[in-house]
Protein backbone atom coordinates (compact mmCIF):
# COMPACT_ATOMS: atom_id res chain seq x y z
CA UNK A 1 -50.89 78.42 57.01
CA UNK A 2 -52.03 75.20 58.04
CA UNK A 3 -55.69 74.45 58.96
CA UNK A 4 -57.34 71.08 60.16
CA UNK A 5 -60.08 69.51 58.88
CA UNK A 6 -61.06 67.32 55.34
CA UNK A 7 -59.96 68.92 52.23
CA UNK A 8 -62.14 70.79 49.91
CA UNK A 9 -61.91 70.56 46.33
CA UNK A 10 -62.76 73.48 44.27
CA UNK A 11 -63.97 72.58 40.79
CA UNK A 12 -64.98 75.59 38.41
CA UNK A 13 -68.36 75.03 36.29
CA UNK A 14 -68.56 74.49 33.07
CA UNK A 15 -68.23 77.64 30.60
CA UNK A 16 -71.67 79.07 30.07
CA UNK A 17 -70.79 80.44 26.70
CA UNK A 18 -71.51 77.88 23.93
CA UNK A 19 -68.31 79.31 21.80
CA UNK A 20 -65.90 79.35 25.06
CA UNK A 21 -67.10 75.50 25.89
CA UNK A 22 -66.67 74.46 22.05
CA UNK A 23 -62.71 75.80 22.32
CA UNK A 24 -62.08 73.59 25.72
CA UNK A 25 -63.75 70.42 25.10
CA UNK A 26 -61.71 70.61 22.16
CA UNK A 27 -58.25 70.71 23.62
CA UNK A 28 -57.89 67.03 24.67
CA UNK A 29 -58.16 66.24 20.27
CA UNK A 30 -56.08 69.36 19.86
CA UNK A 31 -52.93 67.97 22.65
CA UNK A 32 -52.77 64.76 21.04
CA UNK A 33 -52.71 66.25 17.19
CA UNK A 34 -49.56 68.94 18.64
CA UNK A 35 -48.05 65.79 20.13
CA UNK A 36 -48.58 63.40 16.90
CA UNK A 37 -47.12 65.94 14.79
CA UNK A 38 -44.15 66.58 17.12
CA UNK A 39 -44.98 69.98 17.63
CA UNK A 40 -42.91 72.11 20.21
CA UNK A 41 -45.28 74.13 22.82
CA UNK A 42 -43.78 76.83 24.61
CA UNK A 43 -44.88 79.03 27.31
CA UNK A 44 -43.80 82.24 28.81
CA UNK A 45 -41.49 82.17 31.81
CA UNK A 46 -44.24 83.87 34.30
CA UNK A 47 -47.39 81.49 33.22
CA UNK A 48 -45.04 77.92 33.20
CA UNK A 49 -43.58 78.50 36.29
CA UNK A 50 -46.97 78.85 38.07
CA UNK A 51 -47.52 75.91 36.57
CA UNK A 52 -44.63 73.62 37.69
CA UNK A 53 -45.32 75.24 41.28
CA UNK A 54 -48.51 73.72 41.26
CA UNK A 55 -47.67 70.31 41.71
CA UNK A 56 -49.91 67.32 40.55
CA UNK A 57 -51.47 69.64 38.04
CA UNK A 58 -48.11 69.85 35.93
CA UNK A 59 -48.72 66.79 34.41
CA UNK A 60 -52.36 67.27 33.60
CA UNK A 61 -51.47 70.77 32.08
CA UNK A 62 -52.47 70.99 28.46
CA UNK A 63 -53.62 67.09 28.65
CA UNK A 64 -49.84 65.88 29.20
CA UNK A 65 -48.13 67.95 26.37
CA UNK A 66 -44.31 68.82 27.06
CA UNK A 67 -44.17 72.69 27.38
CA UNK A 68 -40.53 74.63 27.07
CA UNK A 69 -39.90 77.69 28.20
CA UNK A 70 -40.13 80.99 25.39
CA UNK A 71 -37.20 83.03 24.97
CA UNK A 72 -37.56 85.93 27.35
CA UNK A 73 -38.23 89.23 25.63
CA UNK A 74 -35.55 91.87 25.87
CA UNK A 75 -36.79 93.83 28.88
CA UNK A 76 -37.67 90.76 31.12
CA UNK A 77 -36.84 91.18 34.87
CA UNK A 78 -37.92 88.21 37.40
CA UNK A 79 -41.47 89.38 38.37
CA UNK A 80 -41.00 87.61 41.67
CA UNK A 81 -39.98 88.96 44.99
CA UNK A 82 -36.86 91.62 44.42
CA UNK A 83 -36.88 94.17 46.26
CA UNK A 84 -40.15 95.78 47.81
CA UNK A 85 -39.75 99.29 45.75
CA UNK A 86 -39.71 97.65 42.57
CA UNK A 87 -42.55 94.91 43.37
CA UNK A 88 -44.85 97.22 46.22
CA UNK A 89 -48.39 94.97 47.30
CA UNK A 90 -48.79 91.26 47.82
CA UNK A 91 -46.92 88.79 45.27
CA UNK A 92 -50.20 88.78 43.06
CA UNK A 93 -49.11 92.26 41.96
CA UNK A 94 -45.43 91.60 40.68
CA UNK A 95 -46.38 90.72 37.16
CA UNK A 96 -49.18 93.51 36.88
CA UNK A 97 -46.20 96.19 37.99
CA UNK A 98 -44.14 94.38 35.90
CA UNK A 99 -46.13 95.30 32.68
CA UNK A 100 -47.25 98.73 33.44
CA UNK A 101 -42.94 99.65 34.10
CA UNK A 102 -42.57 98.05 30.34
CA UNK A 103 -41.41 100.56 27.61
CA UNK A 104 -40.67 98.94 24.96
CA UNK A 105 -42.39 100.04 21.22
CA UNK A 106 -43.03 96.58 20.50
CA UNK A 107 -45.39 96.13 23.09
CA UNK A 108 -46.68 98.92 23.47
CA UNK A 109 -47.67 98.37 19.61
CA UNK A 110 -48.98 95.23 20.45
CA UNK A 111 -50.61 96.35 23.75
CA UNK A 112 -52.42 99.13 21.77
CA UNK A 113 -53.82 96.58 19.00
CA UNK A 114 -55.17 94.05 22.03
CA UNK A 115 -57.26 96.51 23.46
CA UNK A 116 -54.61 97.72 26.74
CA UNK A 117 -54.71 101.63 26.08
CA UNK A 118 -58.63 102.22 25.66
CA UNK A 119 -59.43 104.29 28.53
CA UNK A 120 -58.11 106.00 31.21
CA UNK A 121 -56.17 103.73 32.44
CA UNK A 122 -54.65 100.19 31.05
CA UNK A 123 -56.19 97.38 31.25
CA UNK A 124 -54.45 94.52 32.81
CA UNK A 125 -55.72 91.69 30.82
CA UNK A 126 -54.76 93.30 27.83
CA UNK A 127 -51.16 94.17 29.14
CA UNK A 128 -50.96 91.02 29.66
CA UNK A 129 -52.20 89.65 26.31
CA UNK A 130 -49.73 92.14 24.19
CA UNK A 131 -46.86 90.51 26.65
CA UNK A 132 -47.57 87.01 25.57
CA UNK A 133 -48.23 88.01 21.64
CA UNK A 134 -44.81 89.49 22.42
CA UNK A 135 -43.42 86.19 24.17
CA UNK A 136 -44.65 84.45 20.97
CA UNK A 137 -43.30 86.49 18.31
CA UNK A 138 -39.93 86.68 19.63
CA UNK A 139 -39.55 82.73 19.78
CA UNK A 140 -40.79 82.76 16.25
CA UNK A 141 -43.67 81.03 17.29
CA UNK A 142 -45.79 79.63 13.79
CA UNK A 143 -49.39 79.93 16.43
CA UNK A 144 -50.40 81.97 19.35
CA UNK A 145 -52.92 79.84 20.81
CA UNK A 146 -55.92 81.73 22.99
CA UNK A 147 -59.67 81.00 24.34
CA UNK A 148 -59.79 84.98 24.31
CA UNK A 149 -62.17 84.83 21.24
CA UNK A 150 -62.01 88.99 21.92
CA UNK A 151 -58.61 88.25 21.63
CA UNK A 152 -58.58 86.61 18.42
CA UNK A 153 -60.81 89.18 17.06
CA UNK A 154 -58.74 92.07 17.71
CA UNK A 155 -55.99 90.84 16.00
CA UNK A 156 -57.66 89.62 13.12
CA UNK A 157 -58.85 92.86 12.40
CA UNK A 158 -55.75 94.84 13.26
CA UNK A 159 -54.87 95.09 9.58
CA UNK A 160 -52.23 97.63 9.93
CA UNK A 161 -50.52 95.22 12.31
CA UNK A 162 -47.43 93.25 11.18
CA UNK A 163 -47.61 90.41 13.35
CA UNK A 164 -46.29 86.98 12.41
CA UNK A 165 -47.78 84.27 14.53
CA UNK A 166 -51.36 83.49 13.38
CA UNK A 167 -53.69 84.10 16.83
CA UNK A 168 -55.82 80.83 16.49
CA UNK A 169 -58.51 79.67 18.83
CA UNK A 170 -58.55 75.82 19.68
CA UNK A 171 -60.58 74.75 17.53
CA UNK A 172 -59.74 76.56 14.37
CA UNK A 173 -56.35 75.38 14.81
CA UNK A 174 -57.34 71.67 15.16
CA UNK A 175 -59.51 72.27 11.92
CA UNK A 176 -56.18 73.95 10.20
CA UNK A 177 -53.93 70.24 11.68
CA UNK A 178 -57.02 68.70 10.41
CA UNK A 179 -56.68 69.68 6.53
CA UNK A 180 -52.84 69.41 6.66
């Protein structure tokens, strides 16, 4: 759809959280440690392949860093299009049906220790979250990076949990690059 006119630009405000802000003004320092060190960034298939769709913004993602695609995990099917009984709704519900049709003990281990199974119903962010955990672990990943402080809090105290990448915020992670 094509619409004349000038061209708005849509800028989100700054985080109003203190914490949240602290964790992205930090990333520019944190790319160009990851870079200096050589460090290899990967990203699940779903996420990086919004990202190369979206044109100029590829470049700027993660303040220039190179990012590979992660191994898939073993039940991965192609969220997009298919066939309409196995992806019903608009394209902005393929990766939501995507996790809810997912099986697999591993994540629902993980999904259960990020906070997806409280309630009635699953939450979707939290799906989501256990499938990236899961994303990381299987590409033996050292760091599962997040802004999801909730996030990082869950895991930490999921002692039962054996889960090998360390769930870092931003800016503990530049404090850990820091000291080595």
């Amino acid at each position: 759809m094509i619409r004349k006119g000038p061209i708005q630009t849509v800028r989100k405000p700054p985080a109003r959280d203190a914490k949240l802000r602290a964790e992205i003004d930090c990333l520019p320092e944190l790319s160009s440690k990851l870079q200096s060190i050589g460090a290899k960034l990967i990203m699940d298939f779903n996420n990086l392949s919004e990202v190369k769709r979206a044109g100029k913004f590829r470049r700027e993602y993660f303040h220039g860093s190179h990012i590979e695609y992660a191994k898939r995990p073993p039940e991965f099917h192609a969220s997009f299009g298919g066939v309409s009984w196995l992806n019903p709704g608009p394209t902005e519900n393929h990766f939501h049906n995507f996790l809810h049709r997912l099986k697999n003990p591993r994540f629902l281990e993980l999904a259960k220790y990020a906070g997806a199974l409280q309630g009635p119903k699953n939450n979707y962010n939290q799906l989501a979250d256990a499938y990236f955990l899961w994303c990381a672990e299987i590409n033996d990943a050292n760091y599962f990076l997040t802004l999801d402080l909730k996030l990082g809090r869950c895991m930490l105290q999921a002692k039962s949990l054996v889960y090998i990448p360390k769930v870092v915020s931003a800016t503990r992670l530049l404090g850990e690059l820091k000291d080595a």
